[in-house]
N, C-alpha and C. Protein backbone atom coordinates (compact mmCIF):
# COMPACT_ATOMS: atom_id res chain seq x y z
N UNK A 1 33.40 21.16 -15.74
CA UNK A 1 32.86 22.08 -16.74
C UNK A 1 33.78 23.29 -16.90
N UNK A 2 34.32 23.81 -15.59
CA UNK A 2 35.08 25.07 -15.73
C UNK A 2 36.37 24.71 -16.36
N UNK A 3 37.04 23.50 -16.18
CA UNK A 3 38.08 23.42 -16.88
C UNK A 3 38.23 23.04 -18.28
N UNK A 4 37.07 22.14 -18.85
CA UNK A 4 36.73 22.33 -19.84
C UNK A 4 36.44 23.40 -20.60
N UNK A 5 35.99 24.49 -20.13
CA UNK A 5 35.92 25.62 -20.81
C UNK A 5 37.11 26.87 -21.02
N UNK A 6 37.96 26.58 -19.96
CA UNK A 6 39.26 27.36 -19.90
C UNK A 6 40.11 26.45 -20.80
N UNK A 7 39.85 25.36 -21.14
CA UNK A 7 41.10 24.48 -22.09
C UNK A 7 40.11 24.21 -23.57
N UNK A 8 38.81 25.14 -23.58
CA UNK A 8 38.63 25.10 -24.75
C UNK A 8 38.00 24.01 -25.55
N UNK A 9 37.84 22.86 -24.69
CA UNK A 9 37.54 21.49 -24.95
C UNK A 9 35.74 21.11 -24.43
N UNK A 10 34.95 22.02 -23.43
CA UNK A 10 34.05 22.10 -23.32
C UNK A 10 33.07 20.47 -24.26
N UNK A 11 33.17 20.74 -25.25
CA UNK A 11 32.53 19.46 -26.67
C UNK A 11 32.96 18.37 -26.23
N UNK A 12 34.28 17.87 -26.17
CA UNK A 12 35.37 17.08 -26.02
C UNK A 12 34.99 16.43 -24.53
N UNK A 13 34.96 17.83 -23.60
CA UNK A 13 34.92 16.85 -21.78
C UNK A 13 33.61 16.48 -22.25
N UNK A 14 32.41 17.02 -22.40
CA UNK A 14 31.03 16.43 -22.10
C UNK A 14 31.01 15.28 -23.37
N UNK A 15 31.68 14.83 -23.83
CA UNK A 15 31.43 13.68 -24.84
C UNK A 15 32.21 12.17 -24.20
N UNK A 16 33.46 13.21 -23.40
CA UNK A 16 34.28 12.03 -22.15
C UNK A 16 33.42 11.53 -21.27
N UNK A 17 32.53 12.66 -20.51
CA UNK A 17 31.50 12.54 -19.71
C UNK A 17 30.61 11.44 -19.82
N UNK A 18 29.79 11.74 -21.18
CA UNK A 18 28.86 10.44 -21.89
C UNK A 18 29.58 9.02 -21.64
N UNK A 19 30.99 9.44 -22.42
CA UNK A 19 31.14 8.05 -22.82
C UNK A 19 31.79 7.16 -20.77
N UNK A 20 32.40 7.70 -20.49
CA UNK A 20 32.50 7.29 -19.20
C UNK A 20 31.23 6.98 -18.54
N UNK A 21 30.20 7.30 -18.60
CA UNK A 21 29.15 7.29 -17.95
C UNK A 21 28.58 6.03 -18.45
N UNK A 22 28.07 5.87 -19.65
CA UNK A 22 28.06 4.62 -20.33
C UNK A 22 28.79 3.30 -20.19
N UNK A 23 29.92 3.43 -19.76
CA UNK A 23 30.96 2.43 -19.21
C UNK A 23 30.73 2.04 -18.06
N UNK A 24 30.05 2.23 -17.35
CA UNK A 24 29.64 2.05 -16.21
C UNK A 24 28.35 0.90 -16.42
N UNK A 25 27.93 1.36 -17.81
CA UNK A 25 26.48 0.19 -18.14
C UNK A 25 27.08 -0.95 -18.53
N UNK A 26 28.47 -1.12 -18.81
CA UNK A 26 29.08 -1.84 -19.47
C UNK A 26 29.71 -3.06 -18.67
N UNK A 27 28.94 -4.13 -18.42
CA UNK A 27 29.75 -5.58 -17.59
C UNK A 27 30.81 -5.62 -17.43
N UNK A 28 31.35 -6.17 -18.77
CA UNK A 28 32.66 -6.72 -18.78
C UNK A 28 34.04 -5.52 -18.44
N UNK A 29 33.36 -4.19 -18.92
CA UNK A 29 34.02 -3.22 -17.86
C UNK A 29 34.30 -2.95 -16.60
N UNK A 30 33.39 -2.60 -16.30
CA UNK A 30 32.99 -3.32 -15.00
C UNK A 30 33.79 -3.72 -14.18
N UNK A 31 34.02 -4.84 -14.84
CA UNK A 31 35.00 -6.16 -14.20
C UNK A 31 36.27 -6.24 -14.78
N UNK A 32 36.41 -5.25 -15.51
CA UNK A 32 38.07 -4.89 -15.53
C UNK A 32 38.37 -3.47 -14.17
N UNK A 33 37.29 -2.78 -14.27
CA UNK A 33 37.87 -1.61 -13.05
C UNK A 33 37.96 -2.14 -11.94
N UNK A 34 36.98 -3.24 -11.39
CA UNK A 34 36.77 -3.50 -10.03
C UNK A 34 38.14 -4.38 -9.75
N UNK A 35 38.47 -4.77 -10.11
CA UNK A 35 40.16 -5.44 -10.93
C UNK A 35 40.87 -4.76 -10.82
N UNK A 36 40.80 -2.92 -10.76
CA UNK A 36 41.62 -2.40 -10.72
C UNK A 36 41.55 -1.70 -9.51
N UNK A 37 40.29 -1.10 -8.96
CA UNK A 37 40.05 -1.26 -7.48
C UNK A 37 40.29 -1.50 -6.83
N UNK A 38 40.38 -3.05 -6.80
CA UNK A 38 40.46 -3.81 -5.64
C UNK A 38 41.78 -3.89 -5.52
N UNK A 39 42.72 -3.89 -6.47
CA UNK A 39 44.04 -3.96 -6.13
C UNK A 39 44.96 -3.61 -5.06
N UNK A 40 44.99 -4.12 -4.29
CA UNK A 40 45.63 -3.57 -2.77
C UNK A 40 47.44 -3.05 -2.80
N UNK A 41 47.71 -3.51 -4.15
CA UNK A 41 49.33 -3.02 -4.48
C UNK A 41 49.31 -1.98 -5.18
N UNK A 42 48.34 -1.27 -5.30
CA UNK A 42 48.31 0.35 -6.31
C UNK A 42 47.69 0.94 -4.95
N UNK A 43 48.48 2.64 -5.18
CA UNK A 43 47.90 3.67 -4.85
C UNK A 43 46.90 4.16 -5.68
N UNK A 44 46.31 5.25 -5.06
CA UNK A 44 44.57 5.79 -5.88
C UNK A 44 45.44 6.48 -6.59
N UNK A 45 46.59 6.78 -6.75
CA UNK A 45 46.81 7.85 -8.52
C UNK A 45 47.28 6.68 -9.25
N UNK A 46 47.93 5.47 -9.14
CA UNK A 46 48.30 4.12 -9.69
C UNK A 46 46.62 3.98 -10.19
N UNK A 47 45.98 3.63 -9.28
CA UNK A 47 44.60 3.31 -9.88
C UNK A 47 43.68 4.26 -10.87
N UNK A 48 43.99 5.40 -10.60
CA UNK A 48 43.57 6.47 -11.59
C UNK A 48 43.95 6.18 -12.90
N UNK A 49 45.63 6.36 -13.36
CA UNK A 49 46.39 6.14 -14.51
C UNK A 49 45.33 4.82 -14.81
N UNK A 50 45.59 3.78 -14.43
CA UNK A 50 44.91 2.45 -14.94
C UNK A 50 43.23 2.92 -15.50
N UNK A 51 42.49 3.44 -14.64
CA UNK A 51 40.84 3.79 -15.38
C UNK A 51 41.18 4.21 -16.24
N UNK A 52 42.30 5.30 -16.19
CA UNK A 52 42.50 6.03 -17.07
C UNK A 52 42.72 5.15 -19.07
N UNK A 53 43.58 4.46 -18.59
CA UNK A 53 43.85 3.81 -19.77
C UNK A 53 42.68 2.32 -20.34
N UNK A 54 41.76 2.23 -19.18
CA UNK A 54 40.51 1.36 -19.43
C UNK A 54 39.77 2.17 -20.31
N UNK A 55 39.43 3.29 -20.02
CA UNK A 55 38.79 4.15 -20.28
C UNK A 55 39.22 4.66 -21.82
N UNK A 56 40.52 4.54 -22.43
CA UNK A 56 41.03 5.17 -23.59
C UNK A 56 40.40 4.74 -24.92
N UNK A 57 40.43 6.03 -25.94
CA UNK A 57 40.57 6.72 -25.94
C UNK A 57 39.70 7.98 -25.74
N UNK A 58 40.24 8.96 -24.84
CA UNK A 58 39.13 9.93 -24.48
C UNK A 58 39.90 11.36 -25.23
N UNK A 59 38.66 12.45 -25.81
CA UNK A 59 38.75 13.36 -26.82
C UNK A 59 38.95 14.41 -26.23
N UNK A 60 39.52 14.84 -24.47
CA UNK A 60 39.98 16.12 -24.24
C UNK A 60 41.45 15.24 -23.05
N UNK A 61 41.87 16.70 -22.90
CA UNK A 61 42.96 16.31 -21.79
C UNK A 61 42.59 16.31 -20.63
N UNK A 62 41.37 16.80 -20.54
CA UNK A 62 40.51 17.40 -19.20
C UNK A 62 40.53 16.01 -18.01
N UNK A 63 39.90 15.18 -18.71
CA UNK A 63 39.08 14.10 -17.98
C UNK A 63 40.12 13.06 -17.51
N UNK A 64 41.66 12.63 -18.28
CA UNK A 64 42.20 12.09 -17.99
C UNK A 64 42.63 13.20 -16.60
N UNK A 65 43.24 14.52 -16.26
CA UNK A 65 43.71 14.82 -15.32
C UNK A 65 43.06 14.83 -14.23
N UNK A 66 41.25 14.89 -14.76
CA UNK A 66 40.13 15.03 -13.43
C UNK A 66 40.22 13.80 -13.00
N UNK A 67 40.37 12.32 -13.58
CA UNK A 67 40.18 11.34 -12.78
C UNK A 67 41.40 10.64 -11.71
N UNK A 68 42.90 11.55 -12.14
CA UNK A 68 43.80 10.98 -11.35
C UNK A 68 43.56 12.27 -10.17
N UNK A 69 42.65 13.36 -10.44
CA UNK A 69 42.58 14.58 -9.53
C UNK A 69 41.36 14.22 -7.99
N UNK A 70 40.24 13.35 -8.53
CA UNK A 70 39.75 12.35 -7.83
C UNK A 70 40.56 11.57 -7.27
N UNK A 71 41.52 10.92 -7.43
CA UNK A 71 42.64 10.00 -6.94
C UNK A 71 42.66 10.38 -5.91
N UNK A 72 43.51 11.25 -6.13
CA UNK A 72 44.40 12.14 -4.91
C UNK A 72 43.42 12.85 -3.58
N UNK A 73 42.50 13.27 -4.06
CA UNK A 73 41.33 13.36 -2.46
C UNK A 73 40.59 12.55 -2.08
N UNK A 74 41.24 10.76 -2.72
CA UNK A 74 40.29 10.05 -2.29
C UNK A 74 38.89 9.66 -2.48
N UNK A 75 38.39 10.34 -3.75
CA UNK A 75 37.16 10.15 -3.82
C UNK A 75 36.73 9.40 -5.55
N UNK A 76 37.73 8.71 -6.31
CA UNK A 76 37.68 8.02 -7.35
C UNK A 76 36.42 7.00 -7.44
N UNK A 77 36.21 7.08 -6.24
CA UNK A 77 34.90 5.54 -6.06
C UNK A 77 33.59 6.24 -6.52
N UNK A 78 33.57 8.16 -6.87
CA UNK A 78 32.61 8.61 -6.80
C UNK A 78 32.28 9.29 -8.65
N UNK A 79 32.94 8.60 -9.28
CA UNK A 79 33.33 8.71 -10.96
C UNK A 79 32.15 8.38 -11.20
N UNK A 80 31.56 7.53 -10.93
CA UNK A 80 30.33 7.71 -11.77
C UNK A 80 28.69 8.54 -11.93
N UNK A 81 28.70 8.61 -10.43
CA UNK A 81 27.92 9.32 -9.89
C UNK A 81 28.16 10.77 -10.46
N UNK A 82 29.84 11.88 -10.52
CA UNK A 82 29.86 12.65 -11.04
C UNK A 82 29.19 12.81 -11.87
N UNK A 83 29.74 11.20 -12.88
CA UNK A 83 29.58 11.98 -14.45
C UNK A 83 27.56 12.11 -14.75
N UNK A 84 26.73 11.68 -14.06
CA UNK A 84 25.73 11.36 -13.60
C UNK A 84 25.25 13.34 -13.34
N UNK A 85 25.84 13.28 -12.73
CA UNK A 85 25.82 15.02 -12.17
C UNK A 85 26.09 15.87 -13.36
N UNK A 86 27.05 15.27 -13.93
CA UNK A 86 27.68 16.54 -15.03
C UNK A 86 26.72 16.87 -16.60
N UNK A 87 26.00 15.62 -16.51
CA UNK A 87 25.61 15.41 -17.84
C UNK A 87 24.00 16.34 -16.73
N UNK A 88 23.58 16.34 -15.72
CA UNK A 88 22.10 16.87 -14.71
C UNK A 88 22.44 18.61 -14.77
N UNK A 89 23.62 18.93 -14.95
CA UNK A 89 24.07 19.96 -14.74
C UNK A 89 24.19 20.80 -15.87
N UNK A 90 24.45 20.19 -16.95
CA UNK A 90 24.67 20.58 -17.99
C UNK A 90 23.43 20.83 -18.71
N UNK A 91 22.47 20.02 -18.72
CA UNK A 91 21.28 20.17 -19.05
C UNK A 91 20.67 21.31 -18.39
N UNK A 92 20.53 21.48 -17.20
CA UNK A 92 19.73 22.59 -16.16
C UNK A 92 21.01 24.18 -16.27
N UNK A 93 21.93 24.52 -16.82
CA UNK A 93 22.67 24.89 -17.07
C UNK A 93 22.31 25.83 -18.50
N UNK A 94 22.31 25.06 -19.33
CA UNK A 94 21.88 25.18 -20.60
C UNK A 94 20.26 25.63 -20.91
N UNK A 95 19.26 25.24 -19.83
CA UNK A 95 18.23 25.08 -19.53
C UNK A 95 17.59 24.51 -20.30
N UNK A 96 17.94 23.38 -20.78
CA UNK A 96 17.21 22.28 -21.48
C UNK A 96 16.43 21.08 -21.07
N UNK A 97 15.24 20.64 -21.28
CA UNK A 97 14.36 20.02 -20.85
C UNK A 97 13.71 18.48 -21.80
N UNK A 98 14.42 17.76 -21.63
CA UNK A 98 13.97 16.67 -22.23
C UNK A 98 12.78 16.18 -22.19
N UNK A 99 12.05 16.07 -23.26
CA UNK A 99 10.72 15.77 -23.08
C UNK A 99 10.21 14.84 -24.13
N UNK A 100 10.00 13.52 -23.63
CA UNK A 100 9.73 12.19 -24.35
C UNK A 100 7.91 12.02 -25.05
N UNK A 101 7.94 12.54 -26.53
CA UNK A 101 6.55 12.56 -26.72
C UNK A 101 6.74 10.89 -27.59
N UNK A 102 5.38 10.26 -27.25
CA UNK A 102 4.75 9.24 -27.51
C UNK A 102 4.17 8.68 -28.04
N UNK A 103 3.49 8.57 -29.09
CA UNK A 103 2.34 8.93 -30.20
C UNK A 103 2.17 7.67 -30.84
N UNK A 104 0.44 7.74 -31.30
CA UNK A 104 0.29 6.17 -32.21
C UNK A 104 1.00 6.45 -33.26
N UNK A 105 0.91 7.36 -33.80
CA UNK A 105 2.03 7.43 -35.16
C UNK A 105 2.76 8.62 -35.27
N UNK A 106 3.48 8.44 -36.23
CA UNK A 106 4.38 9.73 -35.95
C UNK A 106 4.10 10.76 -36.38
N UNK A 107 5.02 11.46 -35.63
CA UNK A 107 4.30 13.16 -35.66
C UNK A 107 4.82 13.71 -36.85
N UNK A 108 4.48 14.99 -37.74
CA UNK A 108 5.17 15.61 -38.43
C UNK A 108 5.86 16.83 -37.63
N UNK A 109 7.03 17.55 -38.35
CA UNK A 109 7.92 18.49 -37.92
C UNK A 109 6.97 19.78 -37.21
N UNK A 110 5.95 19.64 -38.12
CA UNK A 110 4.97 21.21 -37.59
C UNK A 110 4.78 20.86 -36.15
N UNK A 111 3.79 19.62 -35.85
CA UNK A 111 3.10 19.13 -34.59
C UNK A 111 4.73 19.20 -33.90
N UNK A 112 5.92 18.69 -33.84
CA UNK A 112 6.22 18.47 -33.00
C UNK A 112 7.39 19.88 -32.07
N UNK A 113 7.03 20.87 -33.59
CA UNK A 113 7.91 22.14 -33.38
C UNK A 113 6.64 23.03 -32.20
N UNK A 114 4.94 22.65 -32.33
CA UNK A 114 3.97 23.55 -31.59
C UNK A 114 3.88 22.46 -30.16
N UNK A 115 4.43 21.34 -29.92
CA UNK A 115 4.72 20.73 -28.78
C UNK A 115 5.91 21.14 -28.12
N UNK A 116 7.20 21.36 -28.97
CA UNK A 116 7.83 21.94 -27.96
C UNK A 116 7.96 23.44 -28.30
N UNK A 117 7.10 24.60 -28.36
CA UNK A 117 6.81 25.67 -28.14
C UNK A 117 5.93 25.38 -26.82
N UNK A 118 4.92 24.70 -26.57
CA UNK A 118 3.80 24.91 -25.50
C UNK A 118 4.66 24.07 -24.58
N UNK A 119 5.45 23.18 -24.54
CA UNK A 119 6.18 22.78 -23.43
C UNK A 119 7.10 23.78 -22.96
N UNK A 120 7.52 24.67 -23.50
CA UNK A 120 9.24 25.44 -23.22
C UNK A 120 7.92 26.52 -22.21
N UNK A 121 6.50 27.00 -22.68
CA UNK A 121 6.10 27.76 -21.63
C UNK A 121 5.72 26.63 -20.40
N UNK A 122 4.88 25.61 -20.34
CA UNK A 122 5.06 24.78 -18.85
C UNK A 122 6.20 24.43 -18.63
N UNK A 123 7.43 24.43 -18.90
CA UNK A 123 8.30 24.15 -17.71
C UNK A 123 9.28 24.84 -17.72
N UNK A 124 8.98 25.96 -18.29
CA UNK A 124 9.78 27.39 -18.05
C UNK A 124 11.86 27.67 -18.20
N UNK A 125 11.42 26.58 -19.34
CA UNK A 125 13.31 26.86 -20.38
C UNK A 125 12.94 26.88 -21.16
N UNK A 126 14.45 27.61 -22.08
CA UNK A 126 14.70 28.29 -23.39
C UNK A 126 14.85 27.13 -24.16
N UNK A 127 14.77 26.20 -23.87
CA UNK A 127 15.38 24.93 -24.96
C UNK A 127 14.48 23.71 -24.71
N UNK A 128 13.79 23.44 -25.27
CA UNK A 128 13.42 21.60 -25.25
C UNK A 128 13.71 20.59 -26.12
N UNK A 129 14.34 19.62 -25.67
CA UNK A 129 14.94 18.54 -26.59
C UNK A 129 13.80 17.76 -26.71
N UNK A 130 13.15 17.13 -27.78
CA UNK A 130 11.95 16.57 -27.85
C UNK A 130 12.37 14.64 -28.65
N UNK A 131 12.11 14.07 -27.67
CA UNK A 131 12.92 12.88 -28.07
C UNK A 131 10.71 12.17 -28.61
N UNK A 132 10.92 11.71 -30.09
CA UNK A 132 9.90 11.29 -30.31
C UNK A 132 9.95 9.53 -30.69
N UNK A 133 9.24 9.00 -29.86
CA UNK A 133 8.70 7.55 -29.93
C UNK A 133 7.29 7.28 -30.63
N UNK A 134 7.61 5.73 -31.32
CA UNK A 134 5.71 5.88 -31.97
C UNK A 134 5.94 4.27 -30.84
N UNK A 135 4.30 4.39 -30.48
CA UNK A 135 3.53 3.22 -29.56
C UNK A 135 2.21 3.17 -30.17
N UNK A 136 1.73 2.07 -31.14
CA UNK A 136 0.78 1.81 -31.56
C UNK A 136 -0.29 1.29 -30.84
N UNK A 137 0.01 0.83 -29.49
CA UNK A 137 -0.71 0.66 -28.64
C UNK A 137 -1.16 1.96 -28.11
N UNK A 138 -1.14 2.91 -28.36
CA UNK A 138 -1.75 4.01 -27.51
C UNK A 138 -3.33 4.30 -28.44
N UNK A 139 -3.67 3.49 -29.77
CA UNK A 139 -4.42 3.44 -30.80
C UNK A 139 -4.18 5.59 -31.29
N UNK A 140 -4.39 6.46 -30.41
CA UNK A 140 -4.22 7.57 -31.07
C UNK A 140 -3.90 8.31 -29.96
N UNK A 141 -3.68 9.76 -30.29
CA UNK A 141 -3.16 10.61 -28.93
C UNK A 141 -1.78 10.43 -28.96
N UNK A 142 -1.43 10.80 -27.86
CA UNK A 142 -0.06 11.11 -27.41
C UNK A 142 0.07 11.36 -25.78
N UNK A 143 1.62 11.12 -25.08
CA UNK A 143 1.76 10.90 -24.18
C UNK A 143 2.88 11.76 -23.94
N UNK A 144 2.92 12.84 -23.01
CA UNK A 144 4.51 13.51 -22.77
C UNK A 144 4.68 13.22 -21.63
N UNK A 145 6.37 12.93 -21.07
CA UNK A 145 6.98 12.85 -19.49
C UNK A 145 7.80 13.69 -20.14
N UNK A 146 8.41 14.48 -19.13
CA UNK A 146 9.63 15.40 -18.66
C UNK A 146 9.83 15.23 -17.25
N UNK A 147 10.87 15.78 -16.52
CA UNK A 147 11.67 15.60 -15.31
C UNK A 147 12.30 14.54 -14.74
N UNK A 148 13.15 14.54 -16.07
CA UNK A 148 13.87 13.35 -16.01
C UNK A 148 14.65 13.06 -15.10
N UNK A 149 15.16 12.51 -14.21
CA UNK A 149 16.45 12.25 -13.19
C UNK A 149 17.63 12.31 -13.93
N UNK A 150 17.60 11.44 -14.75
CA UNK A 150 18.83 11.24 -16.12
C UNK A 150 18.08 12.18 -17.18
N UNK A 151 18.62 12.92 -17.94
CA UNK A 151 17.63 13.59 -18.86
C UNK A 151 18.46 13.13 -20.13
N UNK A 152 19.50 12.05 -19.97
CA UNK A 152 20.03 12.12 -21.34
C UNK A 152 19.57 10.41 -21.38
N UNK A 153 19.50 9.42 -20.98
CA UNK A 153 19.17 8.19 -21.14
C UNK A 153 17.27 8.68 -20.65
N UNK A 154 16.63 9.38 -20.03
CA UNK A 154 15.12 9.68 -19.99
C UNK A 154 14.59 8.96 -19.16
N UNK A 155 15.53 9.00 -18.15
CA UNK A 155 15.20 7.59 -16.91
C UNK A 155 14.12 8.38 -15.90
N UNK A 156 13.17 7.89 -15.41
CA UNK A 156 12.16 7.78 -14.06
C UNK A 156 11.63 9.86 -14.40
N UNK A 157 10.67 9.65 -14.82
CA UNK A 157 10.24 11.61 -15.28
C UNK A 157 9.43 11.42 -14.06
N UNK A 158 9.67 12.85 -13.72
CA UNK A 158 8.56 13.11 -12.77
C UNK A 158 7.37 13.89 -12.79
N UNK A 159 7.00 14.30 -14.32
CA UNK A 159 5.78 15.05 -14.82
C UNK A 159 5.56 13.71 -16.01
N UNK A 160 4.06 14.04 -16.13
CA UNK A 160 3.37 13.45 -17.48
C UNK A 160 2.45 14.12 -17.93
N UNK A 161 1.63 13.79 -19.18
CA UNK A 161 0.46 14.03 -19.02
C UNK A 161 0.41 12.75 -20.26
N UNK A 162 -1.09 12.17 -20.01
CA UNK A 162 -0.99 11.25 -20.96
C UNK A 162 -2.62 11.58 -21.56
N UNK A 163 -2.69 11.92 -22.94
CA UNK A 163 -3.74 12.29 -24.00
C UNK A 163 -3.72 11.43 -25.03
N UNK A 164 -3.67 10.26 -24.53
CA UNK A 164 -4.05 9.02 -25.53
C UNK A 164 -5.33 8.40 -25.46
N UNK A 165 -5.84 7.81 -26.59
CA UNK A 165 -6.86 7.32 -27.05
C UNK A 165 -7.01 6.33 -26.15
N UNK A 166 -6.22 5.37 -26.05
CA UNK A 166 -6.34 4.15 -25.34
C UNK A 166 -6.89 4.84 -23.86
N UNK A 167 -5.92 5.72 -23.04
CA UNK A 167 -6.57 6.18 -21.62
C UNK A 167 -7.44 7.12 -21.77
N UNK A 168 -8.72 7.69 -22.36
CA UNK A 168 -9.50 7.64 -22.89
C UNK A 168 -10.34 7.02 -22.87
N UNK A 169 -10.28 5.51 -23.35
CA UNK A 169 -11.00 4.53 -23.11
C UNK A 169 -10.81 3.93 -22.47
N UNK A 170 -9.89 3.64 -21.63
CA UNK A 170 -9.96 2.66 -20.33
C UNK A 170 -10.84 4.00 -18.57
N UNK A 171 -10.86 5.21 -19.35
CA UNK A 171 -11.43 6.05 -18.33
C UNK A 171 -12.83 5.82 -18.72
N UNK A 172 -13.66 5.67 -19.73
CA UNK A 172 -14.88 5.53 -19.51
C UNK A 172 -15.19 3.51 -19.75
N UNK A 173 -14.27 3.00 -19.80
CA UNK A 173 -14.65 1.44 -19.51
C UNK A 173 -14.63 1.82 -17.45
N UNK A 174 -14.12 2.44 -16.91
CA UNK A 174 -14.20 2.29 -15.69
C UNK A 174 -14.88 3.08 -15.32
N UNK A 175 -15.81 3.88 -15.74
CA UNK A 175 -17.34 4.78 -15.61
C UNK A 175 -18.11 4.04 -15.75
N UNK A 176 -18.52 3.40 -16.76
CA UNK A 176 -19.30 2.20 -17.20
C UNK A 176 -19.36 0.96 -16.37
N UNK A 177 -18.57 0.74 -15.63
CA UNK A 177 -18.25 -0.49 -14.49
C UNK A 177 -17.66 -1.98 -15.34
N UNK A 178 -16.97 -1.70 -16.49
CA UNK A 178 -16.29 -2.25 -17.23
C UNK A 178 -15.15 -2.15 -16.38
N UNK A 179 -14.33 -3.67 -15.89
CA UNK A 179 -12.87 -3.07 -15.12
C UNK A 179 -11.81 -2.78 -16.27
N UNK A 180 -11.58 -4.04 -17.39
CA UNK A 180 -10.51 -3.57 -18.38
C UNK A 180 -10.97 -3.39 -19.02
N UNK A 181 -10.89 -2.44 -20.25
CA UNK A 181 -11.32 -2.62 -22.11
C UNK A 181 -10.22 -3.49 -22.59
N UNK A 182 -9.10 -2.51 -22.73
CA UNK A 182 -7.75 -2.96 -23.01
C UNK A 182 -6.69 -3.67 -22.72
């Protein structure tokens, strides 16, 4: 991040960041790095240059020098996990809070601008990114998670609250001694 911002490229590294990070979801990638890994006739800055050019083309100068800079202390095996960190960092940094609302249908701009006003006071940042999904199975209501582990893919939240119709009714089918409705 700091060198990104002294070279001005800040936009540029965190878009390297993404896209490296993503490459990692990527198989057949994958199995070109571990290829390059495993190679027992390269040194770790030999093996750096090579991600490096798996990896091309990337939009700052930053990221190509950070990954042969990993090389060299030995710790290149830990590239992904960084970029994992950088994108956790950047978010909590920024103090932005991803928050996945859910809804039988979709919301309009008003509802979803007074959802993330009353979210930015429970979880106490200046910014909420409000990623909106429709689930017709929820019949009505809505469902929010935030505390994301990943906050940019919205992986495993560790808050909810769920104000859907459907749980709703599966709470008084199980008052009633109904086990499922739904």
């Amino acid at each position: 991040m700091d060198a990104g911002r002294e070279q001005d490229e800040e936009v540029a590294v965190t878009q390297d960041v993404i896209k490296v990070r993503d490459k990692f979801l990527d198989d057949q990638w994958q199995e070109q790095l571990v290829t390059v890994q495993n190679d027992p006739k390269l040194t770790e800055v030999q093996k750096a240059h090579k991600t490096v050019k798996l990896l091309e083309p990337l939009k700052s100068s930053v990221m190509p020098k950070f990954i042969v800079f990993l090389a060299k202390k030995n710790r290149l095996n830990g590239l992904k996990r960084i970029m994992l960190e950088y994108v956790q960092a950047m978010y909590y940094n920024q103090s932005i809070t991803p928050v996945r609302v859910r809804s039988a249908q979709r919301l309009t701009e008003d509802q979803l601008s007074k959802i993330a006003d009353k979210m930015k006071g429970k979880v106490g940042t200046t910014d909420v990114k409000i990623v909106q999904e429709v689930d017709p199975s929820l019949l009505g209501g809505l469902t929010l998670e935030w505390g994301y582990t990943d906050p940019e893919k919205l992986y495993a939240p560790s808050h909810g609250v769920d104000l859907s119709l459907k749980n709703v009714l599966n709470k008084r089918a199980l008052e009633k001694g109904v086990v499922e409705a739904l």
